[in-house]
C-alpha atoms as a PDB file:
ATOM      1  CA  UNK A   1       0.000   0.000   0.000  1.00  0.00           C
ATOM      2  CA  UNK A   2       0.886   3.278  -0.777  1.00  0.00           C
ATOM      3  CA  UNK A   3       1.159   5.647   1.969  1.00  0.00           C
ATOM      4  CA  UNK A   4       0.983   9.560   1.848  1.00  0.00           C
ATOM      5  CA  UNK A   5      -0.266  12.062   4.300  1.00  0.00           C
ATOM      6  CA  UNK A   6      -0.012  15.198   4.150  1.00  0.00           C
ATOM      7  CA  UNK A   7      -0.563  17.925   6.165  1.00  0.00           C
ATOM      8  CA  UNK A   8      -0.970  15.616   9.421  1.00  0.00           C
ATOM      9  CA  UNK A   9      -0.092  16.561  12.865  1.00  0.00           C
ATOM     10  CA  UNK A  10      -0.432  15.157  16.512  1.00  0.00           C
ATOM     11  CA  UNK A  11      -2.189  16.636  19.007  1.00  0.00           C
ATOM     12  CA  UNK A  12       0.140  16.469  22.234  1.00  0.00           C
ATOM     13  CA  UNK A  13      -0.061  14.942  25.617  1.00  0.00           C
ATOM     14  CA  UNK A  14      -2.479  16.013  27.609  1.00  0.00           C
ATOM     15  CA  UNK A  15      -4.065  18.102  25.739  1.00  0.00           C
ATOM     16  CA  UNK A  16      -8.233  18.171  25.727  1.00  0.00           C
ATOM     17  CA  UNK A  17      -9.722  17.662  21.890  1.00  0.00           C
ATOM     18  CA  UNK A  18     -12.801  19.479  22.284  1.00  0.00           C
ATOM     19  CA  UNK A  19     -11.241  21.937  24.387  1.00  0.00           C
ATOM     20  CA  UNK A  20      -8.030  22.480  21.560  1.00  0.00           C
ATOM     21  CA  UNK A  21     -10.836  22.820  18.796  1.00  0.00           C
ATOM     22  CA  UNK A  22     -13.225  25.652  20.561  1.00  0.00           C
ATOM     23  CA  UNK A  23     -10.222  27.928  20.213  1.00  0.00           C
ATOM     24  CA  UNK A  24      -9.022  26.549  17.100  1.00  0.00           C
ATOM     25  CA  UNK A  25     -12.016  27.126  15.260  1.00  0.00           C
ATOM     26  CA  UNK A  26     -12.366  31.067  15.734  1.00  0.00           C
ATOM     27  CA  UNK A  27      -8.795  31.044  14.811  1.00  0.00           C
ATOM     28  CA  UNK A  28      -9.062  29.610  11.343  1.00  0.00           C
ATOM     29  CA  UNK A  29     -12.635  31.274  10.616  1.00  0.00           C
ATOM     30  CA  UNK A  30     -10.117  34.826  11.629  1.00  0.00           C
ATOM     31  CA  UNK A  31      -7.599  33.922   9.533  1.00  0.00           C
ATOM     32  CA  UNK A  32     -10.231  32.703   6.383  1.00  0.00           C
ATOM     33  CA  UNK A  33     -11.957  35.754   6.502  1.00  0.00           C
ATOM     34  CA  UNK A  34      -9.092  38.332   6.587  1.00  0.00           C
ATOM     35  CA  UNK A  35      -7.564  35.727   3.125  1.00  0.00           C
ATOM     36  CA  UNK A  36     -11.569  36.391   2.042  1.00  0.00           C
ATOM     37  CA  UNK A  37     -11.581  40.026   2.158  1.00  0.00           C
ATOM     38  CA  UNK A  38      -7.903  39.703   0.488  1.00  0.00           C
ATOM     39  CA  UNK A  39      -9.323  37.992  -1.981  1.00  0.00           C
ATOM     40  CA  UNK A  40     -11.991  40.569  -2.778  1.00  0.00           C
ATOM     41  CA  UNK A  41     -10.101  43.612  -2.448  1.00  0.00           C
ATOM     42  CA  UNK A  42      -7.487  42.070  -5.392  1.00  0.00           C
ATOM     43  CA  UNK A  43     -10.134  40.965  -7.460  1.00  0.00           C
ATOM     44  CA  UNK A  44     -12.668  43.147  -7.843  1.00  0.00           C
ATOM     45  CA  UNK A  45     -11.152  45.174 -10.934  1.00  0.00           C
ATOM     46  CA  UNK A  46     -10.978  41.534 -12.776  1.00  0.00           C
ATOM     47  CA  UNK A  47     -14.828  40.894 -11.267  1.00  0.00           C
ATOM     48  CA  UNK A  48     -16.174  44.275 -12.342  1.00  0.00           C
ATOM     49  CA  UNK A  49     -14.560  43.971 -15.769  1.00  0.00           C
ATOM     50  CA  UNK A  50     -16.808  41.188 -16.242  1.00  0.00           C
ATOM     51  CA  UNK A  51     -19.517  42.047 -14.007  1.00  0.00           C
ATOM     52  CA  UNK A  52     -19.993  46.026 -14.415  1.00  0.00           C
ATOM     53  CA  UNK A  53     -21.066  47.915 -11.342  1.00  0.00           C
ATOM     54  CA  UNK A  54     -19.628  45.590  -8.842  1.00  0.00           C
ATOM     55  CA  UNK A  55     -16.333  47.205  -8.622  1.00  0.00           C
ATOM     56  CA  UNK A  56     -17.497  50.750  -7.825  1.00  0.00           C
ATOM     57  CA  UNK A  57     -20.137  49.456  -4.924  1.00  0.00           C
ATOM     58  CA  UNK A  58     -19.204  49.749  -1.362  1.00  0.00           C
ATOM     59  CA  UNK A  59     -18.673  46.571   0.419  1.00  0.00           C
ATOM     60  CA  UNK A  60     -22.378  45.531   2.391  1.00  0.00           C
ATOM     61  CA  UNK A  61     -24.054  42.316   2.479  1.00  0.00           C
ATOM     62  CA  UNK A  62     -25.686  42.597  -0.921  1.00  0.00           C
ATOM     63  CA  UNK A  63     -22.003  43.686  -2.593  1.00  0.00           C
ATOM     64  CA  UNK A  64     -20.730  40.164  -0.621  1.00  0.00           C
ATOM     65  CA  UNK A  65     -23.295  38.336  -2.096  1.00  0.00           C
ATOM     66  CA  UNK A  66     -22.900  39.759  -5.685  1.00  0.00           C
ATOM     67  CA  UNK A  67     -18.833  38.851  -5.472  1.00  0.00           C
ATOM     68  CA  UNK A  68     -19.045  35.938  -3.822  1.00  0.00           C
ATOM     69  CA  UNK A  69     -21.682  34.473  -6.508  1.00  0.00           C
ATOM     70  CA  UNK A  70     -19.165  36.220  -9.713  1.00  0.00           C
ATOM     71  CA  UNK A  71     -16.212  34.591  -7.968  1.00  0.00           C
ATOM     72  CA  UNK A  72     -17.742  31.413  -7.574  1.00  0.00           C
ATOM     73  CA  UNK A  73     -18.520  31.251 -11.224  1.00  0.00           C
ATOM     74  CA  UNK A  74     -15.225  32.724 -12.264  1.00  0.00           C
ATOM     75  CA  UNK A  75     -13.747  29.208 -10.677  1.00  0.00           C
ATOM     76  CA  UNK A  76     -16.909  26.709 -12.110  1.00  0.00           C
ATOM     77  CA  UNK A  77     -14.685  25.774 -14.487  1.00  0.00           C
ATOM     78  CA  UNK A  78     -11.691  24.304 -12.482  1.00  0.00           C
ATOM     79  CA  UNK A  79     -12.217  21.708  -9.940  1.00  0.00           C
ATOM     80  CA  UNK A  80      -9.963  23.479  -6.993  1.00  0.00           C
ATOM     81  CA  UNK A  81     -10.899  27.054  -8.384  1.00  0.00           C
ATOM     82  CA  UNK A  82      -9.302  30.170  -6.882  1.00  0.00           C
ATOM     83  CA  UNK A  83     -12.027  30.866  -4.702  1.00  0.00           C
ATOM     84  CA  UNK A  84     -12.603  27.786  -3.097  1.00  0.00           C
ATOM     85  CA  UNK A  85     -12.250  28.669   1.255  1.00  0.00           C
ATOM     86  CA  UNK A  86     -13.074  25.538   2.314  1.00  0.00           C
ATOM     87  CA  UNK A  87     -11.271  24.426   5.323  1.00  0.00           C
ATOM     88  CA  UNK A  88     -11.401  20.925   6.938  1.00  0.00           C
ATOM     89  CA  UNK A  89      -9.824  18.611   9.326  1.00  0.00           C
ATOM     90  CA  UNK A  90     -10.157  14.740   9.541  1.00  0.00           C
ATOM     91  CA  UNK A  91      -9.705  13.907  12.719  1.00  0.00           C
ATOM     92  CA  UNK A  92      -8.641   9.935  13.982  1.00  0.00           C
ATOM     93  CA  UNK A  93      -7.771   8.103  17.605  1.00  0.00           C
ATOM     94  CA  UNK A  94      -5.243   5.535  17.626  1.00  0.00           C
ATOM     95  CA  UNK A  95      -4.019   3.974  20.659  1.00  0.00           C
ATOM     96  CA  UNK A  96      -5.143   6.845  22.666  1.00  0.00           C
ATOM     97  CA  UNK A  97      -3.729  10.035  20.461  1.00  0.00           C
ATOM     98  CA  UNK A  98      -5.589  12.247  18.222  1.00  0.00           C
ATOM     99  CA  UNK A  99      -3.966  12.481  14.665  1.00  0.00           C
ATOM    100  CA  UNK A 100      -5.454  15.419  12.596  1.00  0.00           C
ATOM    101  CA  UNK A 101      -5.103  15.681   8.605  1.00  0.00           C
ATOM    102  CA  UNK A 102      -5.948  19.196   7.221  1.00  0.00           C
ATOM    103  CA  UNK A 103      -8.138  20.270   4.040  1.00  0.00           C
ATOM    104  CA  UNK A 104      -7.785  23.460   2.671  1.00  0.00           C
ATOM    105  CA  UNK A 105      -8.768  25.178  -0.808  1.00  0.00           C
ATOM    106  CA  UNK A 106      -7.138  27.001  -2.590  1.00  0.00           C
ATOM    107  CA  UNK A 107      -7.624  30.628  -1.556  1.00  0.00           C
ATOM    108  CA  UNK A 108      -7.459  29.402   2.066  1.00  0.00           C
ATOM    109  CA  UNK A 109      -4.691  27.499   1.700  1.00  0.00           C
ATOM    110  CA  UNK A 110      -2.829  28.171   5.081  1.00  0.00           C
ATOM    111  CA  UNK A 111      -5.625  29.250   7.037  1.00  0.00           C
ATOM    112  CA  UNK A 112      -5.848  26.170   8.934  1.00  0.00           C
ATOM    113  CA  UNK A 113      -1.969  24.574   8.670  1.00  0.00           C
ATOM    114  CA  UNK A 114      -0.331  28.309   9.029  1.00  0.00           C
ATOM    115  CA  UNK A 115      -2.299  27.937  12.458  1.00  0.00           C
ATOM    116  CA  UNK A 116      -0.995  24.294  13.131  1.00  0.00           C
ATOM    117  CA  UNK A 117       2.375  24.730  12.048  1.00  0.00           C
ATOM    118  CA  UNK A 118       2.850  27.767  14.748  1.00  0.00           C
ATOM    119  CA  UNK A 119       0.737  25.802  17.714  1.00  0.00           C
ATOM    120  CA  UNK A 120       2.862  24.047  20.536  1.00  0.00           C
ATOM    121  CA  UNK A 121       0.124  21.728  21.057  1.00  0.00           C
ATOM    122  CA  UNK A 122       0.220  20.177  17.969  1.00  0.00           C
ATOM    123  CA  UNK A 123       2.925  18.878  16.044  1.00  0.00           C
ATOM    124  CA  UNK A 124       3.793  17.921  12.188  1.00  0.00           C
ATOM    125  CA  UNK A 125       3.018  14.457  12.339  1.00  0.00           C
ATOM    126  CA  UNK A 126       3.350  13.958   8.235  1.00  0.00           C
ATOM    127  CA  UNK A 127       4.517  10.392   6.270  1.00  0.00           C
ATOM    128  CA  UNK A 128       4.851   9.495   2.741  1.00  0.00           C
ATOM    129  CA  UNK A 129       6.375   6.019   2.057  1.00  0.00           C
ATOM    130  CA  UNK A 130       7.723   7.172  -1.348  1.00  0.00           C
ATOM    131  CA  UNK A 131       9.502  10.097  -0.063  1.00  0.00           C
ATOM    132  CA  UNK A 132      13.538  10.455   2.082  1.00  0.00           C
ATOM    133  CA  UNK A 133      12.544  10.418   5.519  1.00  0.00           C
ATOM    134  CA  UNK A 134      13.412  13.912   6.606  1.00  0.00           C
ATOM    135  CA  UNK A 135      17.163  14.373   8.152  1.00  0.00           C
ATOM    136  CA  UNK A 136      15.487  15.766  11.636  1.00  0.00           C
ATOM    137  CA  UNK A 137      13.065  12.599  12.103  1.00  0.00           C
ATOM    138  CA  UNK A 138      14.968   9.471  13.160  1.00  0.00           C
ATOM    139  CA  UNK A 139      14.296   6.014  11.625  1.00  0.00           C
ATOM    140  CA  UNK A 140      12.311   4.902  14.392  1.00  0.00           C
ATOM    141  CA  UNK A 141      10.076   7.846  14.536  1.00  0.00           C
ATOM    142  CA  UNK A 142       9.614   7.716  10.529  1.00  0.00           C
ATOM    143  CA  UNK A 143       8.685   3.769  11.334  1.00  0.00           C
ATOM    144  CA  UNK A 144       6.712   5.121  14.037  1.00  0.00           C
ATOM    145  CA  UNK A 145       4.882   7.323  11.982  1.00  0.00           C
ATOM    146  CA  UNK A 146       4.262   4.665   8.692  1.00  0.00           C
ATOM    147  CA  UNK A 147       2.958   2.049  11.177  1.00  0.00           C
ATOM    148  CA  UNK A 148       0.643   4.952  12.561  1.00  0.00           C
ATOM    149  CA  UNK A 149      -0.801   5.602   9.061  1.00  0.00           C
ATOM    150  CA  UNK A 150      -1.155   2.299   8.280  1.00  0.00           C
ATOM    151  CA  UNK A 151      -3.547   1.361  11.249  1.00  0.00           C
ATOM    152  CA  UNK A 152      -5.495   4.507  10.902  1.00  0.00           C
ATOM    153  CA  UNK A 153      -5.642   4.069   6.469  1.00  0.00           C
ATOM    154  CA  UNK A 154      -6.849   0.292   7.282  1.00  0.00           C
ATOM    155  CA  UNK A 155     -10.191   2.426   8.484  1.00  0.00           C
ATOM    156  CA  UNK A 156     -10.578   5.930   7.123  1.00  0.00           C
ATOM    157  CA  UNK A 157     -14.309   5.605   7.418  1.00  0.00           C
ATOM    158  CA  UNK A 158     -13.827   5.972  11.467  1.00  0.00           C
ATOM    159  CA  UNK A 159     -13.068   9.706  11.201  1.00  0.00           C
ATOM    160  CA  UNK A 160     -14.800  12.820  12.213  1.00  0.00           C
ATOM    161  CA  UNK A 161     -14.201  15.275  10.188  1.00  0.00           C
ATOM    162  CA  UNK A 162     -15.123  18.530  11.396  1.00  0.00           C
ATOM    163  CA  UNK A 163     -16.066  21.171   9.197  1.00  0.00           C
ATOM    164  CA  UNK A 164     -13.857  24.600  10.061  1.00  0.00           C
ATOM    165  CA  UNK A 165     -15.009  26.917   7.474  1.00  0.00           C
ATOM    166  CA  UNK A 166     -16.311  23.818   5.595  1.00  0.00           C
ATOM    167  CA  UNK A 167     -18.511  25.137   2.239  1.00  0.00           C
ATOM    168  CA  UNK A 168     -17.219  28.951   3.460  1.00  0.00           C
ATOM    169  CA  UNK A 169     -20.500  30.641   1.866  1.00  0.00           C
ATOM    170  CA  UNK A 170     -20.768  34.173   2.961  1.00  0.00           C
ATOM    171  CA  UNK A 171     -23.472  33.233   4.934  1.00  0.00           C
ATOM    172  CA  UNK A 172     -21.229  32.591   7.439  1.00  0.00           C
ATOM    173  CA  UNK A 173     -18.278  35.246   6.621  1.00  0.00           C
ATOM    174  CA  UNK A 174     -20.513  37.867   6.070  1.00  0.00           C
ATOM    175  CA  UNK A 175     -20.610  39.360   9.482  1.00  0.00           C
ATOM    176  CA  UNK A 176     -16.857  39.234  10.364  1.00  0.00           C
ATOM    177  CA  UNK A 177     -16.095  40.327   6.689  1.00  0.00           C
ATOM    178  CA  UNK A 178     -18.179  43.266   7.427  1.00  0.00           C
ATOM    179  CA  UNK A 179     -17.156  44.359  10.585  1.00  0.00           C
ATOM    180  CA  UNK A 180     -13.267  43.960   9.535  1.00  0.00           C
ATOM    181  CA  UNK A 181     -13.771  45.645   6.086  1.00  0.00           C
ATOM    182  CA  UNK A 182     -15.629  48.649   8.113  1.00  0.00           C
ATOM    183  CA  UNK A 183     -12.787  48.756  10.808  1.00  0.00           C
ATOM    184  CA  UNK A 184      -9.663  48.871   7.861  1.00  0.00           C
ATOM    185  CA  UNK A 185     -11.747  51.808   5.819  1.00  0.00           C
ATOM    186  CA  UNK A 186     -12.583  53.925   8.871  1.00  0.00           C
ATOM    187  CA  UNK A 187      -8.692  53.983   9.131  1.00  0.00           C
ATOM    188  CA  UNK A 188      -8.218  55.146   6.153  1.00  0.00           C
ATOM    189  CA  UNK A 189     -10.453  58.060   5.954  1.00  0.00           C
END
């Protein structure tokens, strides 16, 4: 069998799941939104070129909808289009740890493994069998790791994944999106 996993860490020792993922979660929907309103501010010349009036409009709920919709069918076309925030984590026990593997699209690629990569409490916990084991992880860690991967791969189906900013309509930005954009023009005025 063929093993690669990327983006994979390892919770740590002692540290509570549920508790780790209440803060996580605000964290990554932060992060998405700012990448969101990124996003909008770089392409709305492109998005008003094709969609006229869009680009001149102030940023409200309506505006959101209107870009998000025109940005959505700007990326119809390509399976991991541009605009694509979705962020996910699969989450799977074995032997008593919790082993996370991050999903992220394209535009919010980052939002969720920029977070993990800096966090104490979790560490890169990544194997691919057709890869150099990295100089900094010993042989028996790397063997640690495969036989890890194995066990869990033998059952995907037992993960939960939880849904971050899973399907990130603005439904659910809209209301941080507005409240930063509003705070970032007021200091420019």
């Amino acid at each position: 069998m063929s093993t690669k996993v990327y983006d994979a860490y390892r919770l740590a020792k002692g540290i509570d799941l549920w508790g780790y993922l209440r803060i996580l979660q605000p964290k990554v929907l932060d992060r998405t939104v700012d990448r969101y309103l990124e996003y909008f501010e770089v392409g709305r010349a492109e998005l008003a070129a094709k969609n006229p009036g869009l680009g001149e409009k102030e940023l409200d709920s309506k505006t959101i909808l209107e870009l998000d919709k025109a940005c959505r069918e700007a990326g119809e076309t390509n399976q991991h289009h541009p605009f694509d925030f979705d962020v996910s984590m699969a989450i799977h026990e074995h032997e008593g740890r919790f082993y996370f593997r991050a999903f992220e699209g394209m535009a919010s690629r980052g939002c969720l493994t920029g977070f993990l990569d800096e966090d104490s409490r979790v560490e890169d916990f990544h194997y691919q069998d057709q890869s150099d084991r990295p100089e900094e992880i010993s042989r028996q860690a790397w063997a640690h790791r495969r036989g890890v991967w194995e066990a869990i791969a033998e059952n995907w189906e037992s993960r939960v994944v939880l849904g971050i900013v899973k399907e990130a309509k603005v439904d659910r930005l809209a209301v941080p999106m507005l409240e930063k954009y509003r705070a970032k023009t007021k200091k420019r005025r």
